[in-house]
C-alpha atoms as a PDB file:
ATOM      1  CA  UNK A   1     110.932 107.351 106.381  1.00  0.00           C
ATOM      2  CA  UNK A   2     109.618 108.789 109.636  1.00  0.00           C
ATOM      3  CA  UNK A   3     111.810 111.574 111.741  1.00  0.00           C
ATOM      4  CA  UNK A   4     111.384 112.898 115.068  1.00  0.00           C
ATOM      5  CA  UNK A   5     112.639 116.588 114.733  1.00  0.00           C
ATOM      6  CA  UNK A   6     113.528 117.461 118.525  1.00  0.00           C
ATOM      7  CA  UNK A   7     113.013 121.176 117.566  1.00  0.00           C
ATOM      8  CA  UNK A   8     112.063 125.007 119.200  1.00  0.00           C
ATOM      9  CA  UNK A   9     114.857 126.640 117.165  1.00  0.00           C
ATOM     10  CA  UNK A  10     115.263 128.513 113.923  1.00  0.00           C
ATOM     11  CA  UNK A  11     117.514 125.755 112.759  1.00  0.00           C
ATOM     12  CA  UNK A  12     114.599 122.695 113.644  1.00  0.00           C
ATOM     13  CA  UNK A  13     111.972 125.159 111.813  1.00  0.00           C
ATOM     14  CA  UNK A  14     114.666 125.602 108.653  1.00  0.00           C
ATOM     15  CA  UNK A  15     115.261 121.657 108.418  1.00  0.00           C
ATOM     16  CA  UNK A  16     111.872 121.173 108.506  1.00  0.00           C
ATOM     17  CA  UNK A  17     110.397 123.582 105.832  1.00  0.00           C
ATOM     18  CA  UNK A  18     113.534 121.802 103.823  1.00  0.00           C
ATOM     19  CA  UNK A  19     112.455 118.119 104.214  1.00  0.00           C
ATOM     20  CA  UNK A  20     108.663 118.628 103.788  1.00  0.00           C
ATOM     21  CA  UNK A  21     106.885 116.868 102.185  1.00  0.00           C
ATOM     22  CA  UNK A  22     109.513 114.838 100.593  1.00  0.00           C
ATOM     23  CA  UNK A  23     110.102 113.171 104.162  1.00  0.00           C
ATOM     24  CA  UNK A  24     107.592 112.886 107.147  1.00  0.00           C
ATOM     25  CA  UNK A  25     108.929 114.813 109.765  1.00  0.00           C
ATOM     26  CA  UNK A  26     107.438 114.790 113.228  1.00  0.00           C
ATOM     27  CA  UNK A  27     108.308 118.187 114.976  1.00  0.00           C
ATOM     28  CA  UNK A  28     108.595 117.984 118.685  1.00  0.00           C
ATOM     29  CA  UNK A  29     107.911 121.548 120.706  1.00  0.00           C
ATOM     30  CA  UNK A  30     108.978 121.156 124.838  1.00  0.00           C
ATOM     31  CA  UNK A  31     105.718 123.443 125.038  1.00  0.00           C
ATOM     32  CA  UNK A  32     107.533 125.558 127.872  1.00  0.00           C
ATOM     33  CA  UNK A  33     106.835 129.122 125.212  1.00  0.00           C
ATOM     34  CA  UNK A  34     103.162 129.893 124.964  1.00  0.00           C
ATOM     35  CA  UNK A  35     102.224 130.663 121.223  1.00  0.00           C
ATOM     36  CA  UNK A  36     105.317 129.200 119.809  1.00  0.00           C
ATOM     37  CA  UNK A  37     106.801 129.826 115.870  1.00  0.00           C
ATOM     38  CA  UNK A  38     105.037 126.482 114.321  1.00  0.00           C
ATOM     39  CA  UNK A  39     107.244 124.773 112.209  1.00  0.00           C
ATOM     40  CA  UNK A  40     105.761 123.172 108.721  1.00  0.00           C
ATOM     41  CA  UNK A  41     104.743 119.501 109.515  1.00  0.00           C
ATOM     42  CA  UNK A  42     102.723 117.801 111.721  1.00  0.00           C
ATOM     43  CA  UNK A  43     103.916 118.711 115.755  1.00  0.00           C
ATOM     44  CA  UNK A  44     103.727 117.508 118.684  1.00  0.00           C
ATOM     45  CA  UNK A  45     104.124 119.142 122.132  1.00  0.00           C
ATOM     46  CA  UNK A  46     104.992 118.467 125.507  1.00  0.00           C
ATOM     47  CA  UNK A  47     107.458 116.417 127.194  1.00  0.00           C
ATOM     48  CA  UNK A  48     107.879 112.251 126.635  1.00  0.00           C
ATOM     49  CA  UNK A  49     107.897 111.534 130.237  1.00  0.00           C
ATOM     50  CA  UNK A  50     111.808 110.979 130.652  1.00  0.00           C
ATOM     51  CA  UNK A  51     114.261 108.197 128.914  1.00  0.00           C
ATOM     52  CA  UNK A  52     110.912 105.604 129.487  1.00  0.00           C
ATOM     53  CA  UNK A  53     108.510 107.458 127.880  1.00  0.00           C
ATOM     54  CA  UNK A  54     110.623 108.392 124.974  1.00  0.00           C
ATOM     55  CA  UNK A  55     111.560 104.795 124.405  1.00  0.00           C
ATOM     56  CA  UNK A  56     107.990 103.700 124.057  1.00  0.00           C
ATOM     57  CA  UNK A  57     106.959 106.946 121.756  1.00  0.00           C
ATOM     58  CA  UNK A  58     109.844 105.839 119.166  1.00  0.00           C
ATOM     59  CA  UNK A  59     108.603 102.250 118.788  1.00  0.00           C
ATOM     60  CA  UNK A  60     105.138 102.972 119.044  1.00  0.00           C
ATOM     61  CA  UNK A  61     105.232 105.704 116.380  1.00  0.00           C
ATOM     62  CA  UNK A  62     108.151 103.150 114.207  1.00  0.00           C
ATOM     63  CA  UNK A  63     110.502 105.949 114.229  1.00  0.00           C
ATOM     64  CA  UNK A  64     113.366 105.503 111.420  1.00  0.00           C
ATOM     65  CA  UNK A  65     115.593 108.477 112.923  1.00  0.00           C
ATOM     66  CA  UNK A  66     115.895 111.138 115.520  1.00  0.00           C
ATOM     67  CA  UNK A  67     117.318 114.370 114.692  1.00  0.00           C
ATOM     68  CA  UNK A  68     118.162 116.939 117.893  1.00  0.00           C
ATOM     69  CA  UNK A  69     117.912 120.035 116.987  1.00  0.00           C
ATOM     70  CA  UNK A  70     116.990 121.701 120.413  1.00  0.00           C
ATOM     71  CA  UNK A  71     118.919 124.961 121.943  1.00  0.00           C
ATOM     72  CA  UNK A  72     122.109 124.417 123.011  1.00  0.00           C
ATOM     73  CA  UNK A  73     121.231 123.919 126.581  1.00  0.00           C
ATOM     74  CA  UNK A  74     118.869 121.606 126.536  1.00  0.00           C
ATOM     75  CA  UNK A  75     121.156 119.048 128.062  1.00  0.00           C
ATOM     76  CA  UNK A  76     117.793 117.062 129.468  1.00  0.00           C
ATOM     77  CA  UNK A  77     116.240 116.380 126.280  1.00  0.00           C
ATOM     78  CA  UNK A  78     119.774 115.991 124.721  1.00  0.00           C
ATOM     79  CA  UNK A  79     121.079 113.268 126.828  1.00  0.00           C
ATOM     80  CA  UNK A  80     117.898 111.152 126.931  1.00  0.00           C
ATOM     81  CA  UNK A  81     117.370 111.119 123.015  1.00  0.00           C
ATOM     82  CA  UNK A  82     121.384 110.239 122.686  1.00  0.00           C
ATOM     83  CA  UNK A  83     120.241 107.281 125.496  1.00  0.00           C
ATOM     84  CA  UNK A  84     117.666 106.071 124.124  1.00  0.00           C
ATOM     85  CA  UNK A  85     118.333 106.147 120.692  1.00  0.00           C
ATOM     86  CA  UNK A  86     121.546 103.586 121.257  1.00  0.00           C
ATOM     87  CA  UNK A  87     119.530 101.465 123.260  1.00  0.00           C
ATOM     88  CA  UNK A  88     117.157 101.479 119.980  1.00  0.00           C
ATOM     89  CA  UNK A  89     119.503 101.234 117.021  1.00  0.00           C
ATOM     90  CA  UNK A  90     118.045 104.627 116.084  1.00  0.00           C
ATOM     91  CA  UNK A  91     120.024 106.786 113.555  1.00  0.00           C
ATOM     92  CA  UNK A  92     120.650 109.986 115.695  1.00  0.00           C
ATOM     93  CA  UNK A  93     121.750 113.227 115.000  1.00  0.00           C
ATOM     94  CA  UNK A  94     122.534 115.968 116.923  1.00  0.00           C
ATOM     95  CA  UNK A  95     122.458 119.880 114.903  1.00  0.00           C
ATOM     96  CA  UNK A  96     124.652 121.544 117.039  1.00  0.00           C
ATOM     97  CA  UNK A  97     124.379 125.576 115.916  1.00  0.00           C
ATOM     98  CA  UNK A  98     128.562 126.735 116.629  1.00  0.00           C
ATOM     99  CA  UNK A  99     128.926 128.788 119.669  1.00  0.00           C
ATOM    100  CA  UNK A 100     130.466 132.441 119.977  1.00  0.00           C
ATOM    101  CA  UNK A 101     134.024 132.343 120.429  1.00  0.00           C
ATOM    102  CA  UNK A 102     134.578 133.879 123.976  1.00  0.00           C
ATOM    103  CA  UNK A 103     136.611 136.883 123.271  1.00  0.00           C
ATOM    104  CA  UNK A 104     137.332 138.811 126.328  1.00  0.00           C
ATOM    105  CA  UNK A 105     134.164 137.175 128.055  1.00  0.00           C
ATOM    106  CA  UNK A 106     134.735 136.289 131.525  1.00  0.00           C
ATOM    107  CA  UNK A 107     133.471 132.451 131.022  1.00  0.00           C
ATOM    108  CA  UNK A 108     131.746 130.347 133.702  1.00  0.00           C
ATOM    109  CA  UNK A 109     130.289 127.069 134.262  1.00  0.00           C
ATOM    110  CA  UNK A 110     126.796 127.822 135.275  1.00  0.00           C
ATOM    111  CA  UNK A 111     124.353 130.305 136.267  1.00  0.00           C
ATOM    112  CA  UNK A 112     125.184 129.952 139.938  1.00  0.00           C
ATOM    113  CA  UNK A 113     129.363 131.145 138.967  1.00  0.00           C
ATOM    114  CA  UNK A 114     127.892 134.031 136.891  1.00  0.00           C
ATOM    115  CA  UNK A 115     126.021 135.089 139.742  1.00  0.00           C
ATOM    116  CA  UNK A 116     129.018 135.148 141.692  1.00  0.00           C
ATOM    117  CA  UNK A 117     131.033 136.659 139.396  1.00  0.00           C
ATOM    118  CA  UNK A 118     128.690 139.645 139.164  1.00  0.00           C
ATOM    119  CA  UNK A 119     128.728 140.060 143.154  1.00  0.00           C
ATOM    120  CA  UNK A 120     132.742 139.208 143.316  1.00  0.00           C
ATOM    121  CA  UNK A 121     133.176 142.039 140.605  1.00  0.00           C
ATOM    122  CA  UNK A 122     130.537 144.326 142.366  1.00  0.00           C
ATOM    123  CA  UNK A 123     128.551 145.118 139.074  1.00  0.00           C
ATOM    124  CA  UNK A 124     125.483 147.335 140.019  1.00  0.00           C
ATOM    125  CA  UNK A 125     123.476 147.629 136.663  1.00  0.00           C
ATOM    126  CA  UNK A 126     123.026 144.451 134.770  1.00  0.00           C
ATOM    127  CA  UNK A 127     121.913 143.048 131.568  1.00  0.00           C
ATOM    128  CA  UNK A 128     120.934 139.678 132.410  1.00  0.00           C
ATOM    129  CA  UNK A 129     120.000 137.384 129.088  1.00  0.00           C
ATOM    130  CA  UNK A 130     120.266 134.011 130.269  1.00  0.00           C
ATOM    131  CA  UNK A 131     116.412 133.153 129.749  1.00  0.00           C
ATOM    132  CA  UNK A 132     113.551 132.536 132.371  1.00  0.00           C
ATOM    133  CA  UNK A 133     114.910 129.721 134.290  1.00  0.00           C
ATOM    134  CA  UNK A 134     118.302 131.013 134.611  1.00  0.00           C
ATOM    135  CA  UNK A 135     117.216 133.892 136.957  1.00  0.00           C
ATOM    136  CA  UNK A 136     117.021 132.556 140.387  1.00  0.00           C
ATOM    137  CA  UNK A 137     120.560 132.130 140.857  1.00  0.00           C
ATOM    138  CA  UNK A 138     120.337 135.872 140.649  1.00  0.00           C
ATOM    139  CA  UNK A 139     117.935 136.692 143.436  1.00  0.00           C
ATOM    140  CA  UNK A 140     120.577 137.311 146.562  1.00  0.00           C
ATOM    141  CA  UNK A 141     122.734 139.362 144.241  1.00  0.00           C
ATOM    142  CA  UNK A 142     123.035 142.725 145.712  1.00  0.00           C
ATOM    143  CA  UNK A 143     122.112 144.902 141.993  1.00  0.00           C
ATOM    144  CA  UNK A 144     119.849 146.148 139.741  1.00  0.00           C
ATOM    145  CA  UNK A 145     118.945 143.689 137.046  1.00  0.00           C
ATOM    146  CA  UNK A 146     117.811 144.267 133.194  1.00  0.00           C
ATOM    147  CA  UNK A 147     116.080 141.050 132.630  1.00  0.00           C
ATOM    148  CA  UNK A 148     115.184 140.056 129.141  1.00  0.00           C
ATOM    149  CA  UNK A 149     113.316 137.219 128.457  1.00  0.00           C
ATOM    150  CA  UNK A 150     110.725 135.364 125.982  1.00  0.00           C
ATOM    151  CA  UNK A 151     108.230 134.711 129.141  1.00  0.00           C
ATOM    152  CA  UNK A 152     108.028 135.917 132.419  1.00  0.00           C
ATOM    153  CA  UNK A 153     110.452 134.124 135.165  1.00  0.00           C
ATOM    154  CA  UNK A 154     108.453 132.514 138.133  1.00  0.00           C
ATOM    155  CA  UNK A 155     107.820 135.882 140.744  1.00  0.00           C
ATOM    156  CA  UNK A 156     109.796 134.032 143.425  1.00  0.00           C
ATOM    157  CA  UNK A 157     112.763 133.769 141.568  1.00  0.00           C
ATOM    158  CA  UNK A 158     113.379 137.260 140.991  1.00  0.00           C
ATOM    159  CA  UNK A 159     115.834 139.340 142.384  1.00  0.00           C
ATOM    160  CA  UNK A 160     114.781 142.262 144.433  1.00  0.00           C
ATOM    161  CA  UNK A 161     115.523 145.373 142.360  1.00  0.00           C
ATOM    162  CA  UNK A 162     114.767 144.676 138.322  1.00  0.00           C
ATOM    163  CA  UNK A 163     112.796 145.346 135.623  1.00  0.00           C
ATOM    164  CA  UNK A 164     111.455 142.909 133.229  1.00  0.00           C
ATOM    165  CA  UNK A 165     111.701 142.944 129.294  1.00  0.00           C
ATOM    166  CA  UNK A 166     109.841 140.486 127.544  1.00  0.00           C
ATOM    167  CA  UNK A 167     110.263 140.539 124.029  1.00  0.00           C
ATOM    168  CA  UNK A 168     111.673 137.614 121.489  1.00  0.00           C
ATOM    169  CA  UNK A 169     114.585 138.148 118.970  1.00  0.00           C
ATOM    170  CA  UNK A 170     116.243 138.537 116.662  1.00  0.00           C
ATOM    171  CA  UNK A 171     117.627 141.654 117.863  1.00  0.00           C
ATOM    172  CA  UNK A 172     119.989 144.068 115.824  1.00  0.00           C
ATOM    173  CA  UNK A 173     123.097 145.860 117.255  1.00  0.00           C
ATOM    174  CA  UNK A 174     121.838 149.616 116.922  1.00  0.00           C
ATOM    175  CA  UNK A 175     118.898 148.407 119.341  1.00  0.00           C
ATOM    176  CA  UNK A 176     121.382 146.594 121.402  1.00  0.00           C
ATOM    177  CA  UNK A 177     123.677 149.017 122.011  1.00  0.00           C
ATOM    178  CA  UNK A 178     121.034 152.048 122.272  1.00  0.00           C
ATOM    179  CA  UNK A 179     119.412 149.439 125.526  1.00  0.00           C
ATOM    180  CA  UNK A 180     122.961 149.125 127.039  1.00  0.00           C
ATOM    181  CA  UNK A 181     123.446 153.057 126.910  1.00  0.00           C
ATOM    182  CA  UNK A 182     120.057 153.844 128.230  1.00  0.00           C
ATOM    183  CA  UNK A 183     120.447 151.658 131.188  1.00  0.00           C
ATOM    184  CA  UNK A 184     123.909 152.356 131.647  1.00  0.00           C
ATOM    185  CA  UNK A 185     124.665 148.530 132.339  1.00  0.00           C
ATOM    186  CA  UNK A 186     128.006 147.981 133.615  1.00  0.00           C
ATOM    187  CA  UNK A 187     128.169 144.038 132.566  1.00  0.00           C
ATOM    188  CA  UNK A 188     126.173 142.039 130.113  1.00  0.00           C
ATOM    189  CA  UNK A 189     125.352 138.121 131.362  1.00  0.00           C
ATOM    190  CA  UNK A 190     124.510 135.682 128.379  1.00  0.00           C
ATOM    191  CA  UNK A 191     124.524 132.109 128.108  1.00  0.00           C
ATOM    192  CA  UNK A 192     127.204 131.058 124.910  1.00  0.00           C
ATOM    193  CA  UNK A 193     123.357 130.182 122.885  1.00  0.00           C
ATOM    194  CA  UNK A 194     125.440 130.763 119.427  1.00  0.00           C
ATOM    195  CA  UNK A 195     123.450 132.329 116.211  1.00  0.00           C
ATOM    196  CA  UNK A 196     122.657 135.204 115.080  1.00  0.00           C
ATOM    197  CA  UNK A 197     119.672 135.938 116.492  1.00  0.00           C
ATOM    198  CA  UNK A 198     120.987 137.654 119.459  1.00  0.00           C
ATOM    199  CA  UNK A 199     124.919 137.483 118.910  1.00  0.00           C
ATOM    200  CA  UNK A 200     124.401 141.606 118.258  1.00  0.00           C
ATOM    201  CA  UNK A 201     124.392 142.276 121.720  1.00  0.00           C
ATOM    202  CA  UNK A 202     127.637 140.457 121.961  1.00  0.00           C
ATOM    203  CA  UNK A 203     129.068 143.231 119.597  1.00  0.00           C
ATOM    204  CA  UNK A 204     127.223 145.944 121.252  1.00  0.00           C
ATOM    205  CA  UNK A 205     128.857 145.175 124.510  1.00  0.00           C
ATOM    206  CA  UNK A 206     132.243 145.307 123.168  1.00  0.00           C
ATOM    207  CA  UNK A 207     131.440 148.998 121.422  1.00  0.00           C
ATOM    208  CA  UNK A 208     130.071 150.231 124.881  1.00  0.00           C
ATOM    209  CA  UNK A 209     132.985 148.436 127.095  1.00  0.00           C
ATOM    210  CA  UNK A 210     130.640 146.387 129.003  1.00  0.00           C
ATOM    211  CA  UNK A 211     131.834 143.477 130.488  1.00  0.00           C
ATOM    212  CA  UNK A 212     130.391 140.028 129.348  1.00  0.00           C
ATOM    213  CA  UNK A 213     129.997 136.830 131.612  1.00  0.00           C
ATOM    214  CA  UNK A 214     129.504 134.113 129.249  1.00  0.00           C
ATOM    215  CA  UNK A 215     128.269 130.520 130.549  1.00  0.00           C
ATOM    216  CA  UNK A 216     129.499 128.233 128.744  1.00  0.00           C
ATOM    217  CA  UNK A 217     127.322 124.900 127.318  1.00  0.00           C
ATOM    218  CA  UNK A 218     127.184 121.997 128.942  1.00  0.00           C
ATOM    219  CA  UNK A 219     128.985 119.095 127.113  1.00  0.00           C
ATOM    220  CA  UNK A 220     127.539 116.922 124.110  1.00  0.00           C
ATOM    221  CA  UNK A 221     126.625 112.834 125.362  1.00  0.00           C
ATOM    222  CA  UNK A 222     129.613 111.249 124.469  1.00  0.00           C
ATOM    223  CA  UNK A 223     129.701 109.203 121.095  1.00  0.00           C
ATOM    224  CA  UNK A 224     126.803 111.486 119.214  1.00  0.00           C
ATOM    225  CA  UNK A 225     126.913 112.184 115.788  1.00  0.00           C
ATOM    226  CA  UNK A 226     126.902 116.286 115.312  1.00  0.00           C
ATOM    227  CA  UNK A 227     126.353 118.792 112.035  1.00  0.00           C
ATOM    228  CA  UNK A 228     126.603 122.621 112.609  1.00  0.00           C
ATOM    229  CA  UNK A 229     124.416 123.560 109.599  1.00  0.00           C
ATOM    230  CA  UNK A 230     120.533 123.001 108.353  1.00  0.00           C
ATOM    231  CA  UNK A 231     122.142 121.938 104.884  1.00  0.00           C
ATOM    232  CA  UNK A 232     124.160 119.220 106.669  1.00  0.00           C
ATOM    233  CA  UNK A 233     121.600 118.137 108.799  1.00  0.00           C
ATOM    234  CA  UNK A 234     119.312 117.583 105.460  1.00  0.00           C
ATOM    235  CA  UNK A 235     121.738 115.748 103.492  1.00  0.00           C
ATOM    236  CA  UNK A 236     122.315 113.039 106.412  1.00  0.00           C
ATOM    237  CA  UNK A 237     118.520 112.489 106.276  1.00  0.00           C
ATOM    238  CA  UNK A 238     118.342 111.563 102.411  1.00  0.00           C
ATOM    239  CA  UNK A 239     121.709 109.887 103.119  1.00  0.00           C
ATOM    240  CA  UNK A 240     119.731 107.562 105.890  1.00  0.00           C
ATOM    241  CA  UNK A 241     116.502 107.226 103.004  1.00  0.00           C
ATOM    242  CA  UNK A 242     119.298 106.487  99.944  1.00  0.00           C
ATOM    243  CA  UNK A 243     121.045 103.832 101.998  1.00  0.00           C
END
């Protein structure tokens, strides 16, 4: 049985290490983080060329099942594997890590209503953790940003008065909370990623009183089949290869 592991999370690099060898796994990397962590497996990276390009890449490489475990927001990647994979027949299955629960976040729809939340509330110092694409909404905010990030956002889409941290999790909570002290941030801005890796800042913002705007994830296709654990995820694999 052949699977196409839509991975770039801990959870895609956990499924795989637990189906190799017994299954071949094909591990697919959006190639967007230079010197990514390199699941077990043979990989494969870069995009398919939209819904088209996927299509072909499944028949030509007589793909038995597709397994999505990309980050939550990956709603591109998300919605054209869910498409193309009915159009196929393909067995499709979506691991879904669960998100935070919102607590007393201030929750929006997108980067552009956390931006405006931050200017409505008139936040001045601010930890902004929403990843490289998510910071030119930011840029006419009037504020000094903390921005933390795995590579370095495109120049021009950077607000005026920040300072860049690059640096990859996981992260623990005395680190997290020692950051929002020495900064003195006044709100924390996170996208609702769910895990562990980074959920301590979550915690550390509640010790310190700093507000949190959380976006929240865009919505599932409608119809896919979802699992919220690596264990789950494996056992619907040998559950395909049994039947």
């Amino acid at each position: 049985m052949k699977v196409l592991l839509l991975g770039g999370t801990g959870e895609a690099r956990a499924l795989a290490a637990r189906l190799h060898p017994e299954v071949e796994v094909i591990s697919s990397l959006a190639g967007r983080v230079p010197d990514p962590a390199l699941p077990v497996g043979p990989v494969r990276i870069g995009g398919f060329g939209g819904v088209d390009g996927m299509r072909q890449w499944l028949v030509d490489e007589h793909v038995d099942a597709v397994v999505d475990a990309t980050h939550p927001f990956a709603a591109t990647i998300t919605a054209h594997a869910a498409q193309v994979c009915a159009q196929l027949e393909v067995p499709h299955l979506v691991l879904a890590r669960p998100a935070w629960g919102p607590g007393s976040a201030i929750v929006v729809g997108s980067d552009t209503e956390a931006a405006d939340t931050v200017a409505n509330n008139g936040y001045s110092r601010v930890f902004l953790t929403t990843g490289r694409s998510g910071t030119g909404a930011f840029k006419g905010v009037d504020a000094w940003f903390l921005i933390r990030a795995v590579t370095p956002p495109d120049a021009d889409t950077l607000p005026a008065d920040h300072e860049l941290l690059l640096s990859r999790g996981p992260y623990d909570y005395e680190g997290e909370l020692a950051l929002l002290r020495e900064h003195r941030i006044e709100a924390l801005v996170t996208k609702n990623s769910g895990g562990a890796m980074t959920e301590p800042k979550l915690r550390a913002a509640a010790a310190a009183g700093v507000p949190v705007v959380m976006v929240d994830r865009p919505p599932l296709p409608p119809g896919v089949h979802t699992v919220t654990t690596v264990e789950e995820a494996a056992a619907w694999v040998r559950a395909k290869i049994a039947g």
